[in-house]
PDB file of N, CA and C in Angstrom:
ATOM      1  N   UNK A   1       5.827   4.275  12.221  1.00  0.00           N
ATOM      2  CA  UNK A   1       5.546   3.994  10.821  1.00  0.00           C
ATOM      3  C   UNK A   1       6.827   4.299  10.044  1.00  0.00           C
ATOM      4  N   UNK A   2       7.409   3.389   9.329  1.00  0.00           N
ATOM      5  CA  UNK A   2       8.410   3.329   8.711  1.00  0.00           C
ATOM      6  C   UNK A   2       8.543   4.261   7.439  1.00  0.00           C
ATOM      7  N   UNK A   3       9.642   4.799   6.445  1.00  0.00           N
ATOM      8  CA  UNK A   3       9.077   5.661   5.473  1.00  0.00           C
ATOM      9  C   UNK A   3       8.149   4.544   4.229  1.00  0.00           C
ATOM     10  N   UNK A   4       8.543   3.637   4.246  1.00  0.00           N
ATOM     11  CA  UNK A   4       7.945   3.103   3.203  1.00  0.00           C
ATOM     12  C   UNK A   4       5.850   2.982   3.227  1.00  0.00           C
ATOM     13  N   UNK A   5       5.950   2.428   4.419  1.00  0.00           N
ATOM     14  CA  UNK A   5       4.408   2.571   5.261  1.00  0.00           C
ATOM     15  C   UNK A   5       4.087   3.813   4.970  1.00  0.00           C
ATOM     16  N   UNK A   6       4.343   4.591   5.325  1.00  0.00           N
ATOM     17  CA  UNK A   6       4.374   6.460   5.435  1.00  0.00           C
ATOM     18  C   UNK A   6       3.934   7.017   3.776  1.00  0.00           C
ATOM     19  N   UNK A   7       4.607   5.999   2.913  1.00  0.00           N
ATOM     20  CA  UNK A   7       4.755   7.070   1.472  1.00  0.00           C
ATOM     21  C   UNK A   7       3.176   5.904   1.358  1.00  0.00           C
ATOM     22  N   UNK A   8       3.023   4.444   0.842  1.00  0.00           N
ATOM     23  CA  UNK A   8       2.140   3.819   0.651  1.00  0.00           C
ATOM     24  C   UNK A   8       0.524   4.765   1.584  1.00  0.00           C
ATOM     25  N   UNK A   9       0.781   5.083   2.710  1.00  0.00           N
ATOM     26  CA  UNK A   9      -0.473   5.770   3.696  1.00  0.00           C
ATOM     27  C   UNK A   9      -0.544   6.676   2.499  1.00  0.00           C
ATOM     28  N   UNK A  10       0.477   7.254   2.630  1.00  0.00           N
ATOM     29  CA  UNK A  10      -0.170   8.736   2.220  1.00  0.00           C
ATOM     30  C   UNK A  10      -0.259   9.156   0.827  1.00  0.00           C
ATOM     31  N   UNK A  11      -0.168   8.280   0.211  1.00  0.00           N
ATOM     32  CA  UNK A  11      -0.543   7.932  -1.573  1.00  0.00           C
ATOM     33  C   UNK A  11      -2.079   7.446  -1.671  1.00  0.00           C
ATOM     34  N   UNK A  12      -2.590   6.604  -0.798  1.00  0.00           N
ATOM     35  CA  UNK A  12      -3.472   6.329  -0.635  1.00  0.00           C
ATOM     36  C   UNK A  12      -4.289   7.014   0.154  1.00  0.00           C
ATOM     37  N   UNK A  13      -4.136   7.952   0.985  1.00  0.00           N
ATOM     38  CA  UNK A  13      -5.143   8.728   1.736  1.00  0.00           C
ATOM     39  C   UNK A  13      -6.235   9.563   0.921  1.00  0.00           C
ATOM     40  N   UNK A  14      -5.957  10.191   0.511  1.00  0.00           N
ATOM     41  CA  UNK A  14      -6.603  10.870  -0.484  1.00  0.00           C
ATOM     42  C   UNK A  14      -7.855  10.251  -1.243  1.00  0.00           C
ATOM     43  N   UNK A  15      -7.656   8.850  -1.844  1.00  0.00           N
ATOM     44  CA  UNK A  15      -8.584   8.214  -2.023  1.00  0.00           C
ATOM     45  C   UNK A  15      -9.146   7.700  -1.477  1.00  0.00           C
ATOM     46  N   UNK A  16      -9.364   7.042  -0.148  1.00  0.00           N
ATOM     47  CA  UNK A  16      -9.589   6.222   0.949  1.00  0.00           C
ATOM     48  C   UNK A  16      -9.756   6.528   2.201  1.00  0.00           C
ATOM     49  N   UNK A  17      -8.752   7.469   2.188  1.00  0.00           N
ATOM     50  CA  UNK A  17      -8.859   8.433   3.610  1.00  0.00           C
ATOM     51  C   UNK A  17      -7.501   7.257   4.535  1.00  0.00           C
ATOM     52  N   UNK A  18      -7.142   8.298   5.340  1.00  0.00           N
ATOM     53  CA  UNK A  18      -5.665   8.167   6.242  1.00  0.00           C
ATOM     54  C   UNK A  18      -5.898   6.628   6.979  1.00  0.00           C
ATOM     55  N   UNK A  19      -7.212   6.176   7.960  1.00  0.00           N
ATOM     56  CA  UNK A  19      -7.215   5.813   8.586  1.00  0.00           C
ATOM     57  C   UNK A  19      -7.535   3.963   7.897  1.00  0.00           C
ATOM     58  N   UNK A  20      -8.041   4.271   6.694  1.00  0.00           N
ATOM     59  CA  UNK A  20      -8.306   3.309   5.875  1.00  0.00           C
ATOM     60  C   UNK A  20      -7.113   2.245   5.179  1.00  0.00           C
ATOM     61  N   UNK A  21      -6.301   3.685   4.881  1.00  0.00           N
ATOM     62  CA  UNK A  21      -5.146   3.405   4.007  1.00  0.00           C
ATOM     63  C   UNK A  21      -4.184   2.855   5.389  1.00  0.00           C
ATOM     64  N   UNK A  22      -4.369   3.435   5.961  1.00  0.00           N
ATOM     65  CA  UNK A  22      -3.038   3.010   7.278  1.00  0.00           C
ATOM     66  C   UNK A  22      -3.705   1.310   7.472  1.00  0.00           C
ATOM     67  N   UNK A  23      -4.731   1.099   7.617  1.00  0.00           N
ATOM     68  CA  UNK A  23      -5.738  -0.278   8.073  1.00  0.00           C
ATOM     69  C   UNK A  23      -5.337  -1.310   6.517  1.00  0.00           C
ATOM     70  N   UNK A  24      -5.567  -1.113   5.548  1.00  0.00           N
ATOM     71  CA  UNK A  24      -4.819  -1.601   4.158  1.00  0.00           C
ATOM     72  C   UNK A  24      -3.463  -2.079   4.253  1.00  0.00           C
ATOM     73  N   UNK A  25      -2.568  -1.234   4.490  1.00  0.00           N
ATOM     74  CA  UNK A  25      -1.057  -1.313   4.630  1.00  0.00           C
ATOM     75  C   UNK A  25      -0.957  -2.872   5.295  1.00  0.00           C
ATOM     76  N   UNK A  26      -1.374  -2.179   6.862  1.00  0.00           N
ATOM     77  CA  UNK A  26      -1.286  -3.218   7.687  1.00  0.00           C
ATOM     78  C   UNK A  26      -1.981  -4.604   7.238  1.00  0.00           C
ATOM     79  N   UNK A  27      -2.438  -4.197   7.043  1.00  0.00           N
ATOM     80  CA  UNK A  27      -3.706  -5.776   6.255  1.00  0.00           C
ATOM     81  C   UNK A  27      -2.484  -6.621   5.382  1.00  0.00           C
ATOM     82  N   UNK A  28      -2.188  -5.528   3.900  1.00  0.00           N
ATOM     83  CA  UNK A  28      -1.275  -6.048   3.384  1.00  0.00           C
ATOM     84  C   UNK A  28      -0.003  -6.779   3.670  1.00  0.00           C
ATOM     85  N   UNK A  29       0.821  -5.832   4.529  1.00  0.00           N
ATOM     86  CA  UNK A  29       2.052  -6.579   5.207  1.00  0.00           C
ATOM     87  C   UNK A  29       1.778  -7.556   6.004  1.00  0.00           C
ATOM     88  N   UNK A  30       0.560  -7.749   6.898  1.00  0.00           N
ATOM     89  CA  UNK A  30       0.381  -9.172   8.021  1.00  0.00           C
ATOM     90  C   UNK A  30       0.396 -10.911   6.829  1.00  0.00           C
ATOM     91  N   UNK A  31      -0.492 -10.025   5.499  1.00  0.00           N
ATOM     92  CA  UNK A  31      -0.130 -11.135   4.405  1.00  0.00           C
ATOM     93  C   UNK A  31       0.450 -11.831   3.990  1.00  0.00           C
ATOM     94  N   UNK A  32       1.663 -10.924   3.937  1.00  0.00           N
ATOM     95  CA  UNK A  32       3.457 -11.498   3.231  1.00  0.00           C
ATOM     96  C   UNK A  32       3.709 -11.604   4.401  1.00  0.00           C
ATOM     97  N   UNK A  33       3.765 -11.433   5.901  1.00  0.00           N
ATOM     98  CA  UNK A  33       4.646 -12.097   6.814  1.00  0.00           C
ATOM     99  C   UNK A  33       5.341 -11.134   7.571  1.00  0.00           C
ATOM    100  N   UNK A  34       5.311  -9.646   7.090  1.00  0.00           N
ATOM    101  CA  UNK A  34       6.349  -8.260   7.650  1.00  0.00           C
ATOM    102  C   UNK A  34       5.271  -7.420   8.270  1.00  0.00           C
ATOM    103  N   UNK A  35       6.154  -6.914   9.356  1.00  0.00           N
ATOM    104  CA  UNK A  35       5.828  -6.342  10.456  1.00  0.00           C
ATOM    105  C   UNK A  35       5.959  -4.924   9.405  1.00  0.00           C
ATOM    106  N   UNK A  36       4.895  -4.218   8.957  1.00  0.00           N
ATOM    107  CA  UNK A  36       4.596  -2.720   8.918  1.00  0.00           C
ATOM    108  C   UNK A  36       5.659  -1.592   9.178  1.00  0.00           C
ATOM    109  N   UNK A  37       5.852  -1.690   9.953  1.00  0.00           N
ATOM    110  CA  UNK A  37       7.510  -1.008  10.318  1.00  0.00           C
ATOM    111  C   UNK A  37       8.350  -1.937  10.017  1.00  0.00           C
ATOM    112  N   UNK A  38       8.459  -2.843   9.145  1.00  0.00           N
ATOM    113  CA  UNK A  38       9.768  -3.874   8.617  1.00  0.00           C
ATOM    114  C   UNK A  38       9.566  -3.258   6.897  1.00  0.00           C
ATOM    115  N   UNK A  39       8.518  -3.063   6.609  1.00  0.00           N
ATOM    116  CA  UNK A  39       8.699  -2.821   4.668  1.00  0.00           C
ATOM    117  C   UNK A  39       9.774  -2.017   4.486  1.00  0.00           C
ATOM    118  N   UNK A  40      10.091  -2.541   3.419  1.00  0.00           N
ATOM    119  CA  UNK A  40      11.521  -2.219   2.485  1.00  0.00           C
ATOM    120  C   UNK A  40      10.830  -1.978   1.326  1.00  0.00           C
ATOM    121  N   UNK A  41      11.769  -1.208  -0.036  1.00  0.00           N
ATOM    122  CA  UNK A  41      11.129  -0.917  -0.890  1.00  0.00           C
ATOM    123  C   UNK A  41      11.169  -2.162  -1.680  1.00  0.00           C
ATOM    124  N   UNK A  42      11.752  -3.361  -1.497  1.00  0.00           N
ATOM    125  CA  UNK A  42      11.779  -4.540  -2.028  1.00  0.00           C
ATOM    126  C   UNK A  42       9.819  -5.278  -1.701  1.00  0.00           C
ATOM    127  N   UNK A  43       9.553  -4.802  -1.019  1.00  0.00           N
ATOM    128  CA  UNK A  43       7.944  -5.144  -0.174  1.00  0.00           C
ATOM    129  C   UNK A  43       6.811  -4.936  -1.278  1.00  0.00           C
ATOM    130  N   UNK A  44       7.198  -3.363  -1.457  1.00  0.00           N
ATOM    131  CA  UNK A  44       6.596  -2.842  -2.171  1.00  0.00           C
ATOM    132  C   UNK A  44       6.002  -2.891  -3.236  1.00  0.00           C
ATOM    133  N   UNK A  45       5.955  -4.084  -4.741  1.00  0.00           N
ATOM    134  CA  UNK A  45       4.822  -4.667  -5.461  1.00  0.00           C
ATOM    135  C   UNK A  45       4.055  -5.344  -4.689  1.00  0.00           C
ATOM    136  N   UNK A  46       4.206  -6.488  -4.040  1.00  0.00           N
ATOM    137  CA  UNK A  46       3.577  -7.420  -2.845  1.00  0.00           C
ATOM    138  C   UNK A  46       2.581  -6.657  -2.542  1.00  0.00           C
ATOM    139  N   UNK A  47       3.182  -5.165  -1.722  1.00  0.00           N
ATOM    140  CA  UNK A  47       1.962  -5.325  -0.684  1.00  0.00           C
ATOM    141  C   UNK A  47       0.978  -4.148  -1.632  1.00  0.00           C
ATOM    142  N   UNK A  48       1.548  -4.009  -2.561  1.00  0.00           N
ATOM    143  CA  UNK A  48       0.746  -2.741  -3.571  1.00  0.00           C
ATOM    144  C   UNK A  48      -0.715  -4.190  -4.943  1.00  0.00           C
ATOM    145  N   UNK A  49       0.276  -5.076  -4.750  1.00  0.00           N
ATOM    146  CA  UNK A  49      -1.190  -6.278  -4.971  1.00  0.00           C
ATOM    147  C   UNK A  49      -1.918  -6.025  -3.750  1.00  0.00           C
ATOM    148  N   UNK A  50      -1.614  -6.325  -2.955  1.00  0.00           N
ATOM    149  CA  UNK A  50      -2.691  -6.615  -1.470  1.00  0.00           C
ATOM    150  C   UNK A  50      -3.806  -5.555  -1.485  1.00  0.00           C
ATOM    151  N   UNK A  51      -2.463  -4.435  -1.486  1.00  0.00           N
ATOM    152  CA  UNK A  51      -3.533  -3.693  -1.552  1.00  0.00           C
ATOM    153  C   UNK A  51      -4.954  -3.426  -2.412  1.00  0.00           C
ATOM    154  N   UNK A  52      -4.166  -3.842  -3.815  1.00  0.00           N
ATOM    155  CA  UNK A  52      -4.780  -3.372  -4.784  1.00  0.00           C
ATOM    156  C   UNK A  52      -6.804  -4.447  -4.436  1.00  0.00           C
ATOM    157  N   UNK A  53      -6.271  -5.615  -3.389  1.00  0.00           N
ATOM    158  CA  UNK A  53      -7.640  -6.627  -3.903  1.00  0.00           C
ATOM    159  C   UNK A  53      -8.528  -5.095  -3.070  1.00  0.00           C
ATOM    160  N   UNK A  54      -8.183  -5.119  -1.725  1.00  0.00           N
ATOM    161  CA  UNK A  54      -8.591  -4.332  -0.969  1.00  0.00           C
ATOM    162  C   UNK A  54      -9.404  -3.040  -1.369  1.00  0.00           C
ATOM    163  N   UNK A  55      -8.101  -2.387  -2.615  1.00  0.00           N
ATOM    164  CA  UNK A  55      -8.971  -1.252  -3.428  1.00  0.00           C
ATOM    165  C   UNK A  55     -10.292  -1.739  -4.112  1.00  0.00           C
ATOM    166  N   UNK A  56     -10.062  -2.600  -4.920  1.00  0.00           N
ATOM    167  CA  UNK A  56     -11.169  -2.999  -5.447  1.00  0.00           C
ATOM    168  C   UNK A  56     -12.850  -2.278  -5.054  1.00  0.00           C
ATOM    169  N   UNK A  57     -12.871  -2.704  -3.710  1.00  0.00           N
ATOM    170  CA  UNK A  57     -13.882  -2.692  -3.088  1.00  0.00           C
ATOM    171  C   UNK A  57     -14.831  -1.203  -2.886  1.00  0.00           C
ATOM    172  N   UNK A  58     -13.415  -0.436  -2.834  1.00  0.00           N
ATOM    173  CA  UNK A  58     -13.635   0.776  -2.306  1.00  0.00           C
ATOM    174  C   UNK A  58     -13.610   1.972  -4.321  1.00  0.00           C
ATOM    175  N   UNK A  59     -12.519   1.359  -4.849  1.00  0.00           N
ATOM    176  CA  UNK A  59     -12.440   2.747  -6.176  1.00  0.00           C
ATOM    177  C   UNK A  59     -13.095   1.716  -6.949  1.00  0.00           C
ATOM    178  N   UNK A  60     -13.177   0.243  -7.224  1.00  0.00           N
ATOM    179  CA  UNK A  60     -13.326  -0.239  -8.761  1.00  0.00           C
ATOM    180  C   UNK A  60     -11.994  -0.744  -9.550  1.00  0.00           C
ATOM    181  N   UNK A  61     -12.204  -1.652  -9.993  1.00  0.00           N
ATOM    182  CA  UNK A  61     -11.070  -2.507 -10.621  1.00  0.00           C
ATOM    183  C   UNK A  61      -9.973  -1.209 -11.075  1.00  0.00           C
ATOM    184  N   UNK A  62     -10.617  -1.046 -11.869  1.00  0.00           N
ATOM    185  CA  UNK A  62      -9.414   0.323 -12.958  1.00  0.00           C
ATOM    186  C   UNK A  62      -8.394   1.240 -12.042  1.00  0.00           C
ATOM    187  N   UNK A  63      -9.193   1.906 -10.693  1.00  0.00           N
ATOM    188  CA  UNK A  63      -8.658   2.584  -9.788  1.00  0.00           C
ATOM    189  C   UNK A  63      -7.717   2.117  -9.068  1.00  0.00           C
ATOM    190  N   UNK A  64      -8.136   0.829  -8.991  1.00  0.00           N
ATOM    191  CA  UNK A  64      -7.281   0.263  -7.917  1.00  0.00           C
ATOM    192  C   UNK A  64      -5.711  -0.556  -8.415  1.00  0.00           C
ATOM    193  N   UNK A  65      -6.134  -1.039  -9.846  1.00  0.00           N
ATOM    194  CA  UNK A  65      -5.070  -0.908 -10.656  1.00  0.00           C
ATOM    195  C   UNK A  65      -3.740   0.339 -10.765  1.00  0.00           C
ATOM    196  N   UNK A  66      -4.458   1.336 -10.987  1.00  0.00           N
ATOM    197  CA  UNK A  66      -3.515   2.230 -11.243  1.00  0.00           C
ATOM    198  C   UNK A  66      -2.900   2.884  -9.781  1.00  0.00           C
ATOM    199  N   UNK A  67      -3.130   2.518  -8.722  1.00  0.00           N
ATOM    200  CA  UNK A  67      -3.215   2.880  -7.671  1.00  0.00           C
ATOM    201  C   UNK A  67      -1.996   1.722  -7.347  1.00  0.00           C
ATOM    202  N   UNK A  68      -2.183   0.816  -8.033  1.00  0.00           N
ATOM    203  CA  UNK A  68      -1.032  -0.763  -7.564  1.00  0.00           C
ATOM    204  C   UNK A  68      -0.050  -0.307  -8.609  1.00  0.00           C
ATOM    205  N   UNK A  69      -0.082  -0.065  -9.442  1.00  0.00           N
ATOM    206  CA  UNK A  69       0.851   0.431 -10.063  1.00  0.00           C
ATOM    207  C   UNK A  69       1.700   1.571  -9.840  1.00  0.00           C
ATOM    208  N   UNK A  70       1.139   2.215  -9.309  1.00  0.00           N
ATOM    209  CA  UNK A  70       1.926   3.397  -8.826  1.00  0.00           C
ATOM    210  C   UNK A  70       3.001   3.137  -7.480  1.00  0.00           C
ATOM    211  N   UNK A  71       2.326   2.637  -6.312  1.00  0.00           N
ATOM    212  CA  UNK A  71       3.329   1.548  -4.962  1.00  0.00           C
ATOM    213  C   UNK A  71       4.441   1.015  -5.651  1.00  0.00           C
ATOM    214  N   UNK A  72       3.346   0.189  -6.762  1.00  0.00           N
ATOM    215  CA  UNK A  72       4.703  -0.574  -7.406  1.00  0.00           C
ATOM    216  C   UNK A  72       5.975  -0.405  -7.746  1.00  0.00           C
ATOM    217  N   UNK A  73       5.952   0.850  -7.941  1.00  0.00           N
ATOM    218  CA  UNK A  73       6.983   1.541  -8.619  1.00  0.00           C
ATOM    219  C   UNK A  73       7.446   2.537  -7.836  1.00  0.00           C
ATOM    220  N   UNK A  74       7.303   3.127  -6.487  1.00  0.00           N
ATOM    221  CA  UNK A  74       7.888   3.405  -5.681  1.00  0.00           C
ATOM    222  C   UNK A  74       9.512   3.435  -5.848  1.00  0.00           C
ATOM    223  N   UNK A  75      10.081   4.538  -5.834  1.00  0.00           N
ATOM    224  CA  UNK A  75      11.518   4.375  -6.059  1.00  0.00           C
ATOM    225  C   UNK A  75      11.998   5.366  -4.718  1.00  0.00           C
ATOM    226  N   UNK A  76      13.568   5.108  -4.560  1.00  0.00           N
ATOM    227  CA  UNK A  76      13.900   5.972  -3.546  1.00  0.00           C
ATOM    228  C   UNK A  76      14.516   4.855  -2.351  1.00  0.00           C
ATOM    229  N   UNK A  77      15.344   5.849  -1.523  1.00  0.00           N
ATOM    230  CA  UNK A  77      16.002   5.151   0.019  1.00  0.00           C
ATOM    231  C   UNK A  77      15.207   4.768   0.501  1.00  0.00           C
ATOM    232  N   UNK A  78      15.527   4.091   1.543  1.00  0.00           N
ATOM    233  CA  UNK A  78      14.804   3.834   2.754  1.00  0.00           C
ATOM    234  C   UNK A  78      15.379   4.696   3.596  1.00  0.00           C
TER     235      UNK A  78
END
């Protein structure tokens, strides 16, 4: 798991739980076309939409919003 995968998991665990959020990620990146261990922080709005339809389901529109917003904005190295 790449750091970018790694920070997205574990931002999301908490709400969703580890195994959910890791299953999301992956969901998200097979979407856009990148291999999970390929995300860059360039990835990172993309797959923080993906995620966000995904949240939906589980927190509720509002949650899952602020939850895409937050990926989104992910700053930092790779």
């Amino acid at each position: 798991m790449n750091v970018w995968m790694q920070r997205a998991v574990d931002h999301l665990s908490p709400r969703i739980g580890r195994m959910t959020a890791i299953n999301a990620v992956r969901l998200a990146a097979s979407k856009i076309g990148v291999s999970p261990d390929a995300l860059t922080r360039d990835d990172m709005p993309e797959i923080a939409r993906n995620v966000s339809t995904i949240l939906r389901v589980f927190l509720g529109s509002e949650a899952a919003a602020q939850l895409e917003a937050e990926i989104a904005a992910f700053k930092g190295e790779e």
